[in-house]
N, C-alpha and C. Protein backbone atom coordinates (compact mmCIF):
# COMPACT_ATOMS: atom_id res chain seq x y z
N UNK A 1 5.43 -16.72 70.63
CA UNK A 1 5.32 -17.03 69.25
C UNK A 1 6.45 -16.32 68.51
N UNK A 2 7.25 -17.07 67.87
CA UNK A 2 8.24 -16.43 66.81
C UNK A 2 8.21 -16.65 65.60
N UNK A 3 8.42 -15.42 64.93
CA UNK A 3 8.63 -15.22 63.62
C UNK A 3 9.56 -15.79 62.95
N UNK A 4 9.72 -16.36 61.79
CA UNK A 4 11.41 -16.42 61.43
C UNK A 4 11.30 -16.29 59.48
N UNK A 5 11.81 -15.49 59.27
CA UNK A 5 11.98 -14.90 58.07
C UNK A 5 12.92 -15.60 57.91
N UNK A 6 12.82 -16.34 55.85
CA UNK A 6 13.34 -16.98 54.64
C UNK A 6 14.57 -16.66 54.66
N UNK A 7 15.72 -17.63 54.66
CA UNK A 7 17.15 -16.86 54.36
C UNK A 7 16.98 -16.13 52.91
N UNK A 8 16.11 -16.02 51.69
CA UNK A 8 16.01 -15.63 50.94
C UNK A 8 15.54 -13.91 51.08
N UNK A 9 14.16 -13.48 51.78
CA UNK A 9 13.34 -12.14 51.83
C UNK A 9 14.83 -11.79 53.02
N UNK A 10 15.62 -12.44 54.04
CA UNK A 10 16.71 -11.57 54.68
C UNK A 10 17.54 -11.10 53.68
N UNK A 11 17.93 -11.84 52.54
CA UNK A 11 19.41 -11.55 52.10
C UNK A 11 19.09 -11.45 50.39
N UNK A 12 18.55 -9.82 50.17
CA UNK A 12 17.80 -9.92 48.38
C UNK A 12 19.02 -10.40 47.21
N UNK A 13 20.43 -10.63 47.79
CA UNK A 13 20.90 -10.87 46.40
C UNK A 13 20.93 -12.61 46.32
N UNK A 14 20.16 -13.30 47.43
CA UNK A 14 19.76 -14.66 47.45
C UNK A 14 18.92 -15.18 46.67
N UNK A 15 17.89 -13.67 46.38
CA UNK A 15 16.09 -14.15 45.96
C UNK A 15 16.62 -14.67 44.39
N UNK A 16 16.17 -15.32 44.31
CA UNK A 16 16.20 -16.20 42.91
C UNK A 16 15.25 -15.51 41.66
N UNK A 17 15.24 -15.53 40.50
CA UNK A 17 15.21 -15.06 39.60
C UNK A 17 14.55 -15.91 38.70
N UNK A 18 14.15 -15.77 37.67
CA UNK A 18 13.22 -17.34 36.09
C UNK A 18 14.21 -18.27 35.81
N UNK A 19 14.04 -19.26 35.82
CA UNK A 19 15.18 -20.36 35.54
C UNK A 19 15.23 -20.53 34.28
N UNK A 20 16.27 -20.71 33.24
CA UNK A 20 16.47 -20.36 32.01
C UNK A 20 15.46 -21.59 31.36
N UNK A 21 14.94 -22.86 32.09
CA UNK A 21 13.71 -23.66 31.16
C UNK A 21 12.89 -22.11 31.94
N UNK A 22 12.12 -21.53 31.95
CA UNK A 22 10.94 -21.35 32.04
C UNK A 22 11.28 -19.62 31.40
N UNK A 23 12.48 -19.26 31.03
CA UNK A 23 12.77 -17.91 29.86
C UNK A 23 12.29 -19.00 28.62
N UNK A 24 13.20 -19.91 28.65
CA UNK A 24 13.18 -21.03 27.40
C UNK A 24 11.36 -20.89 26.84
N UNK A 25 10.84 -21.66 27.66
CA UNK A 25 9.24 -21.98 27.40
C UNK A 25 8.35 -20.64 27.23
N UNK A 26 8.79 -19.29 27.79
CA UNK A 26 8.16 -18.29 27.19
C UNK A 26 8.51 -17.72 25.85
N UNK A 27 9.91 -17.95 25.50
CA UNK A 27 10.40 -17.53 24.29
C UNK A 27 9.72 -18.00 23.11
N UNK A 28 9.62 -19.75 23.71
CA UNK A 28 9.09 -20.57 22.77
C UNK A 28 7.65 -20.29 22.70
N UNK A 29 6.64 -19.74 23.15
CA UNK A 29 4.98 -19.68 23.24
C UNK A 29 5.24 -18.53 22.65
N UNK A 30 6.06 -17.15 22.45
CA UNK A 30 6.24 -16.18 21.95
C UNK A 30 6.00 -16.09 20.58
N UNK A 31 7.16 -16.87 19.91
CA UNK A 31 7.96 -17.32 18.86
C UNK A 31 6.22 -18.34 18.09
N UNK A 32 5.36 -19.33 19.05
CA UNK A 32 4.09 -19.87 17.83
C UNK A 32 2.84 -18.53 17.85
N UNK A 33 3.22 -17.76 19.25
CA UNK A 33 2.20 -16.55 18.54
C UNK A 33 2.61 -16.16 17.47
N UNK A 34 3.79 -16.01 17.69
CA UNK A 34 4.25 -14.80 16.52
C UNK A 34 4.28 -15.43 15.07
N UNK A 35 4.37 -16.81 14.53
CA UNK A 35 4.08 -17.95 13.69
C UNK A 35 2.35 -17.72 13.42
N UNK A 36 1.59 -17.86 14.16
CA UNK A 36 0.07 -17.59 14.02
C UNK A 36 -0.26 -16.49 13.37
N UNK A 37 -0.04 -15.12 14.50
CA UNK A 37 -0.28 -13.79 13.63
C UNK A 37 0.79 -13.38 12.79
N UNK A 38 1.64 -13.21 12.71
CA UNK A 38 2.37 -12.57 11.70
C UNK A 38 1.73 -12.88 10.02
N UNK A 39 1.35 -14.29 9.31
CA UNK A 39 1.15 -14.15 8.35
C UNK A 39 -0.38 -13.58 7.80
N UNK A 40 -1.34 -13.61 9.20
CA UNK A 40 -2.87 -12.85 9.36
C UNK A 40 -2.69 -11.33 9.17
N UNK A 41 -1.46 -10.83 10.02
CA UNK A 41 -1.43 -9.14 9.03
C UNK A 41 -0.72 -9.45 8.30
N UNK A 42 0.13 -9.85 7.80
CA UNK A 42 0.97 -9.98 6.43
C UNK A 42 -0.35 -9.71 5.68
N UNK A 43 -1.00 -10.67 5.33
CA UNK A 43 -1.90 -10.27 4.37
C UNK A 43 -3.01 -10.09 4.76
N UNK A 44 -3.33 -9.35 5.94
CA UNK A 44 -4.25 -7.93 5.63
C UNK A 44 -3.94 -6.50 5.26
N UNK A 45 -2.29 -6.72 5.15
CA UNK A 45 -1.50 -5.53 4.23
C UNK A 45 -1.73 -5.17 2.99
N UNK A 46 -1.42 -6.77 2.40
CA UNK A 46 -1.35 -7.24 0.79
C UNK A 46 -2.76 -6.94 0.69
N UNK A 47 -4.63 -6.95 1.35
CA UNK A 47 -5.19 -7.05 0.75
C UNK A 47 -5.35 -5.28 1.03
N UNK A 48 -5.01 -4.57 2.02
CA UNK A 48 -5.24 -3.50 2.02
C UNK A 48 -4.69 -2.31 0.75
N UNK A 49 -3.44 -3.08 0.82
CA UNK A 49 -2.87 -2.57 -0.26
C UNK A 49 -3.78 -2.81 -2.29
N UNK A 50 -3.77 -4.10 -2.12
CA UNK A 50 -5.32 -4.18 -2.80
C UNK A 50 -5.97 -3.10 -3.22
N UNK A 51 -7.14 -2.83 -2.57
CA UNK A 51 -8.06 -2.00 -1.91
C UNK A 51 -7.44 -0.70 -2.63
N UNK A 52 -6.34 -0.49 -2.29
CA UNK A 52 -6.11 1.33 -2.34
C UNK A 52 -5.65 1.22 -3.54
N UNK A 53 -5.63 0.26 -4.80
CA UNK A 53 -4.90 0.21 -6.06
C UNK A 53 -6.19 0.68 -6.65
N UNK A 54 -7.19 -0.32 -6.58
CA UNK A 54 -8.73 -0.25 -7.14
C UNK A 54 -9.42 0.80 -7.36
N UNK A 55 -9.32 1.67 -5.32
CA UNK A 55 -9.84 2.66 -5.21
C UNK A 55 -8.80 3.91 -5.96
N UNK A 56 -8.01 3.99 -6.02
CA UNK A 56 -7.26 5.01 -7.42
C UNK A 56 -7.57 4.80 -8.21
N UNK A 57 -7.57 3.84 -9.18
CA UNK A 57 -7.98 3.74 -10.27
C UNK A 57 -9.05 4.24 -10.38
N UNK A 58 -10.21 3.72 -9.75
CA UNK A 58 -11.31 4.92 -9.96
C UNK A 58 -11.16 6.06 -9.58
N UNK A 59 -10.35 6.77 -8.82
CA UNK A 59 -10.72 8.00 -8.30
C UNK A 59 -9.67 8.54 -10.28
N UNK A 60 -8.76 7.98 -10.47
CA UNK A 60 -7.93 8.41 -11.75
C UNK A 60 -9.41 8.11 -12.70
N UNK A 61 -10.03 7.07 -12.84
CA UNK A 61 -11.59 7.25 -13.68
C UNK A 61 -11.92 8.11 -13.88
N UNK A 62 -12.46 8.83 -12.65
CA UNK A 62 -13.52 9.53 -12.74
C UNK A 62 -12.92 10.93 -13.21
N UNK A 63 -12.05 11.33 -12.88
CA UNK A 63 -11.04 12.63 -13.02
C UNK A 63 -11.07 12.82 -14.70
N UNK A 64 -10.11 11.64 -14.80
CA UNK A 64 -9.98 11.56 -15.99
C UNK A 64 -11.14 11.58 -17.69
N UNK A 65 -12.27 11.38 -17.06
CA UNK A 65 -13.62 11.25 -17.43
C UNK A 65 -14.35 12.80 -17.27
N UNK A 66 -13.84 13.53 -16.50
CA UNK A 66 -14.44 15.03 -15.93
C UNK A 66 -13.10 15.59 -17.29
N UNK A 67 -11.99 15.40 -17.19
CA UNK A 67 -10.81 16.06 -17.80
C UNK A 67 -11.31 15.80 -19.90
N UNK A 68 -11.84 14.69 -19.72
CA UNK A 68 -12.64 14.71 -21.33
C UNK A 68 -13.74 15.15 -21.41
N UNK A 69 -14.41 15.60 -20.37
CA UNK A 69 -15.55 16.43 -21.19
C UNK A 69 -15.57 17.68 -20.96
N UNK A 70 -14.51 18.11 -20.11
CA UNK A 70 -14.40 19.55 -20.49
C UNK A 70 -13.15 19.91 -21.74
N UNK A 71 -12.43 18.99 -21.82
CA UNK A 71 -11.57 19.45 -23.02
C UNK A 71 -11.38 18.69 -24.54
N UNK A 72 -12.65 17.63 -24.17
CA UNK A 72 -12.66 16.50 -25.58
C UNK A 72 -12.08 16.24 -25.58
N UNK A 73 -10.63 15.39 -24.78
CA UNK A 73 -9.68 14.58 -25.31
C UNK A 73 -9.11 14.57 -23.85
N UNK A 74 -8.36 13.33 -23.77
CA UNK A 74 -7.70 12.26 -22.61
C UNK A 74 -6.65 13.40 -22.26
N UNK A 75 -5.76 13.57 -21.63
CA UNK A 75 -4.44 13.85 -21.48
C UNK A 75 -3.52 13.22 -22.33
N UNK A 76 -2.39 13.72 -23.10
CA UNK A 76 -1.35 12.51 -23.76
C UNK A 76 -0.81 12.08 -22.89
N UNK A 77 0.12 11.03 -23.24
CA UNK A 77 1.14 10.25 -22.32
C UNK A 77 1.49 10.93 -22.03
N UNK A 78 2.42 12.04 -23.08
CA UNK A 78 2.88 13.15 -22.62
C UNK A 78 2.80 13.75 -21.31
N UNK A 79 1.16 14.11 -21.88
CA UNK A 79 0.93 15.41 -20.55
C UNK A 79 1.16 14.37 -19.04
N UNK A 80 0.49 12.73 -19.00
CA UNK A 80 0.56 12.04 -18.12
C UNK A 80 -0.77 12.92 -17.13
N UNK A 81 -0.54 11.72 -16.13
CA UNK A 81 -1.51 11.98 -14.88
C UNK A 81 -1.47 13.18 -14.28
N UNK A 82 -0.35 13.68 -14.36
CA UNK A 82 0.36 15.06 -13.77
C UNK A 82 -0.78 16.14 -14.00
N UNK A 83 -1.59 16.23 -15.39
CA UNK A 83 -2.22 16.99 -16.26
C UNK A 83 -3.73 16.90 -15.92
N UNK A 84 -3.60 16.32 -14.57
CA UNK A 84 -5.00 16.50 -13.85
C UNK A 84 -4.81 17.21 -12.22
N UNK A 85 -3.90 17.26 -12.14
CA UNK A 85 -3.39 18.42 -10.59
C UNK A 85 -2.76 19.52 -11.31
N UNK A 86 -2.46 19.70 -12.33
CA UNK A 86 -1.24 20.88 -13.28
C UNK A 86 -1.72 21.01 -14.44
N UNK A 87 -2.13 22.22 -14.72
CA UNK A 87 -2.22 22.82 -16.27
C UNK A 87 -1.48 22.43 -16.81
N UNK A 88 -1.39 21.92 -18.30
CA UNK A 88 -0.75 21.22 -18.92
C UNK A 88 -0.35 22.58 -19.97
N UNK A 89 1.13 22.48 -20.44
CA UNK A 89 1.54 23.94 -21.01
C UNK A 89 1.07 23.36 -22.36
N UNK A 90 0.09 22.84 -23.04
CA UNK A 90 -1.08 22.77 -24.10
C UNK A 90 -1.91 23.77 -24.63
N UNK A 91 -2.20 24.84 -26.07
CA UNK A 91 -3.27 25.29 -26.11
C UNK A 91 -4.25 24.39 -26.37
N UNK A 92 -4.22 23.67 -26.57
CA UNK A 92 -5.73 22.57 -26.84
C UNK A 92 -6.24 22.29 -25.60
N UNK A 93 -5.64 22.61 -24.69
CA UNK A 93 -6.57 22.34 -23.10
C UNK A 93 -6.94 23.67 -22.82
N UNK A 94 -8.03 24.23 -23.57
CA UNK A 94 -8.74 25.05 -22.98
C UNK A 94 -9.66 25.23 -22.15
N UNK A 95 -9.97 24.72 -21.72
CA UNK A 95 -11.00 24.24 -20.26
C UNK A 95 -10.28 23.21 -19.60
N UNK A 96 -9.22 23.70 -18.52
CA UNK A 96 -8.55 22.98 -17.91
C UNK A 96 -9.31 23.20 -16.21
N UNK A 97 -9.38 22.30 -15.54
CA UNK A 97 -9.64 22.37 -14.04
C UNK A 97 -8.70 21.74 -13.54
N UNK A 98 -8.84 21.97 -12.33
CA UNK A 98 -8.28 21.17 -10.92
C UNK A 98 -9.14 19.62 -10.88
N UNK A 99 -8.46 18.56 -11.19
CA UNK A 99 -9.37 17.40 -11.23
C UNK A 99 -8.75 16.72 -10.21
N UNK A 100 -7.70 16.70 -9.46
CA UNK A 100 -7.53 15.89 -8.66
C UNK A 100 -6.31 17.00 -7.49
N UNK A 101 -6.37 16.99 -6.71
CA UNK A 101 -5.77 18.17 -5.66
C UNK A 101 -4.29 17.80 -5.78
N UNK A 102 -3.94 15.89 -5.80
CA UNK A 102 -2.34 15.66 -6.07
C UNK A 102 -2.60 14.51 -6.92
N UNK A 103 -1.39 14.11 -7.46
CA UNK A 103 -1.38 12.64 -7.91
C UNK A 103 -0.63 11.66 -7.09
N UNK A 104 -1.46 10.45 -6.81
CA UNK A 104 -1.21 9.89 -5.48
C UNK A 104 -0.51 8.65 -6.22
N UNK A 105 0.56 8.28 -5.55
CA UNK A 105 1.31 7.15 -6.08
C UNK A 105 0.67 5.81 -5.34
N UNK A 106 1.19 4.72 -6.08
CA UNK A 106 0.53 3.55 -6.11
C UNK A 106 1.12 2.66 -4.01
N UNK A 107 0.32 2.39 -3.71
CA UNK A 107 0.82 1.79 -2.12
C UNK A 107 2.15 0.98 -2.23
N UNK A 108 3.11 0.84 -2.92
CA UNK A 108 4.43 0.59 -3.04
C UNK A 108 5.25 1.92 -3.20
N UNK A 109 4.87 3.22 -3.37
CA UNK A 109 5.62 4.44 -3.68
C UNK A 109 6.21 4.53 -5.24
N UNK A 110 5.34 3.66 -6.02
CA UNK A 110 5.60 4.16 -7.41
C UNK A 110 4.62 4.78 -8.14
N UNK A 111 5.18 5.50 -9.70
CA UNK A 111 4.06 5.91 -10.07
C UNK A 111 3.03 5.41 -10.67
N UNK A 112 1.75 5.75 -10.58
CA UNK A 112 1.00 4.87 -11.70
C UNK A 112 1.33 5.37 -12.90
N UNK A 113 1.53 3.96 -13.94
CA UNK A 113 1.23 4.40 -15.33
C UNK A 113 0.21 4.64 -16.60
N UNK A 114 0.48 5.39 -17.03
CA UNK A 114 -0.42 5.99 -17.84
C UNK A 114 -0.12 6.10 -19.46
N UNK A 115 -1.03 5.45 -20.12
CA UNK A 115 -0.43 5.86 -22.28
C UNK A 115 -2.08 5.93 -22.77
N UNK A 116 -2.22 6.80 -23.29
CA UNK A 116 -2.96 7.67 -24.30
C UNK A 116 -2.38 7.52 -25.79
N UNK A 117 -3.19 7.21 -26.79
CA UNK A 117 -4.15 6.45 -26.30
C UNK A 117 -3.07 4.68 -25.88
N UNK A 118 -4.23 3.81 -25.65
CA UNK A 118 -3.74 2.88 -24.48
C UNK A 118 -3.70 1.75 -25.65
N UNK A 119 -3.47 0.70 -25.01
CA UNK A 119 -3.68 -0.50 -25.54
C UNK A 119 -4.48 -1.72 -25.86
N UNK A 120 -5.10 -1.49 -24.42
CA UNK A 120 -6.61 -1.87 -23.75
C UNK A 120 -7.90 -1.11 -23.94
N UNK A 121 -7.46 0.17 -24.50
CA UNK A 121 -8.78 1.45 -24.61
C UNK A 121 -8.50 2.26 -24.89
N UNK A 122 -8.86 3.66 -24.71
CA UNK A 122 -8.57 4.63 -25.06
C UNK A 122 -7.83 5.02 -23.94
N UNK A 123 -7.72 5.04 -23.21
CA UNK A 123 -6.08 5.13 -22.05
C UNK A 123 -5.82 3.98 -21.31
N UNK A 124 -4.51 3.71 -20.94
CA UNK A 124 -4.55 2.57 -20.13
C UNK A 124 -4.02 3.13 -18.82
N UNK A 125 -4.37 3.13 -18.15
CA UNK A 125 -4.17 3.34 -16.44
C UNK A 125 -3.04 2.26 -15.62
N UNK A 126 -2.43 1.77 -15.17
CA UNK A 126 -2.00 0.56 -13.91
C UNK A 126 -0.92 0.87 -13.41
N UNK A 127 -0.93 0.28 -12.28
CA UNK A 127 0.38 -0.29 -11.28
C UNK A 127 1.13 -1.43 -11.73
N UNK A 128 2.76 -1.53 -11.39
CA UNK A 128 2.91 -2.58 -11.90
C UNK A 128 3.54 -3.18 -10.47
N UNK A 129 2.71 -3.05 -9.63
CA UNK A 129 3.17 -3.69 -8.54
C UNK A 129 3.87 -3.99 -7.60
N UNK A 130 4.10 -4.50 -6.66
CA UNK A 130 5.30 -4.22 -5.36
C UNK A 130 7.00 -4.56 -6.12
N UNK A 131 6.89 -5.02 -6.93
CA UNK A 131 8.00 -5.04 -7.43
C UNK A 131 8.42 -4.07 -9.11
N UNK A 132 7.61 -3.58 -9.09
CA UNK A 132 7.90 -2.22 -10.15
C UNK A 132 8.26 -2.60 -11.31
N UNK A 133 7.87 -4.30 -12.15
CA UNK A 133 8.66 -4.58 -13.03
C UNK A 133 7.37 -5.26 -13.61
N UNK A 134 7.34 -5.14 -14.88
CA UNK A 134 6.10 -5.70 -16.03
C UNK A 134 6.42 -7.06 -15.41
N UNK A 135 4.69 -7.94 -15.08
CA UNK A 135 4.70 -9.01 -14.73
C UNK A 135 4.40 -9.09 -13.54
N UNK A 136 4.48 -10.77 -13.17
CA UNK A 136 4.17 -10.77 -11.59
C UNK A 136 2.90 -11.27 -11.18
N UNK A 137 2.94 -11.90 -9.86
CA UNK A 137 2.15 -12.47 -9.51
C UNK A 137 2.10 -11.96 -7.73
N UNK A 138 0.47 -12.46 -7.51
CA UNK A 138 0.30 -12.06 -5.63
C UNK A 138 0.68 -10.76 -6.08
N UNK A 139 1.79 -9.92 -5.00
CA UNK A 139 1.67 -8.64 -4.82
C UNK A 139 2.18 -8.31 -6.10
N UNK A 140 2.93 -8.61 -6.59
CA UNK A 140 3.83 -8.24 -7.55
C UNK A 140 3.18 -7.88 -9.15
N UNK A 141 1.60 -8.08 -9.25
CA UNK A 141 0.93 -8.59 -9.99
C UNK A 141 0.52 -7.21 -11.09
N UNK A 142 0.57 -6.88 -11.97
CA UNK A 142 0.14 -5.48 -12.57
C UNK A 142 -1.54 -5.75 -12.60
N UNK A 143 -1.76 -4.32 -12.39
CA UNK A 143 -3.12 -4.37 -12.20
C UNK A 143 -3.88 -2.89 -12.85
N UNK A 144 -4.48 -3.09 -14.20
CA UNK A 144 -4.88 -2.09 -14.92
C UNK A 144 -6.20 -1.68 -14.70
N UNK A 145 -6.42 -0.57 -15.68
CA UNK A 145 -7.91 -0.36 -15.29
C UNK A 145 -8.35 -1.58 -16.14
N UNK A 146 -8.01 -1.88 -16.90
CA UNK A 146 -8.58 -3.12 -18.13
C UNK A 146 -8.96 -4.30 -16.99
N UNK A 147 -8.57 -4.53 -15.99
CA UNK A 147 -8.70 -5.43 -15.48
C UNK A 147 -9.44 -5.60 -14.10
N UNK A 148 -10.09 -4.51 -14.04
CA UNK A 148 -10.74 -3.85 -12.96
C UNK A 148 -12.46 -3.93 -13.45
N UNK A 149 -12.48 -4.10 -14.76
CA UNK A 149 -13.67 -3.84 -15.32
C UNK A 149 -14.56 -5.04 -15.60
């Protein structure tokens, strides 16, 4: 009985390799995953990002709500948000606390804004969105406390 080994497994720089249709056809099945999911996290970003606008705003609520009843009055624009992690160089803030440990910027890396009194209320709170410019729509969209309520 004899053996006889593949001129291919004798001689490895023979063994053949993916034939460019079948790189082709994986590239291409790659390329409709990546068509499928890509826009499913796209916007579970946008809504996450969402989410963490809302949840500031209240956490700036509630602070800000603790910061008037120990000192009867909002922060000014002036003092800004700042004036709830930082003594504000104010004598009228005489009962000043620690109301918030930092001030956390909005999930685009800008700041939230803040005017005392407001326009909408007695302060107005918002983001103005992934694009940092009054206006806007989808992400881009300003989003106040006025509009949260």
């Amino acid at each position: 009985m004899t053996l006889s080994i593949s001129p291919a497994i004798r001689d490895p720089r023979r063994a053949r390799g993916f034939t460019l249709i079948e790189i082709m056809v994986v590239v291409v099945i790659l390329g409709i995953l990546a068509a499928i999911v890509a826009p499913n996290v796209i916007s579970r970003i946008d809504d996450a990002n969402a989410a963490k606008v809302k949840q500031d705003i209240r956490n700036f609520d509630t602070a800000l709500s603790m910061f008037r009843m120990d000192n009867f009055k909002y922060p000014t624009t002036e003092q800004g948000l700042t004036a709830l992690s930082t003594r504000p160089n104010d004598t009228t803030v005489r009962n000043w606390r620690e109301y918030m440990k930092s001030v956390p910027k909005d999930p685009w890396g800008n700041d939230y804004q803040y005017r005392s009194p407001g326009e909408h209320g007695e302060y107005d709170l918002f983001t103005l969105g992934a694009d940092n410019q009054e206006g806007g729509e989808g992400i881009n969209t300003d989003v106040g406390n006025w509009t949260l309520q």
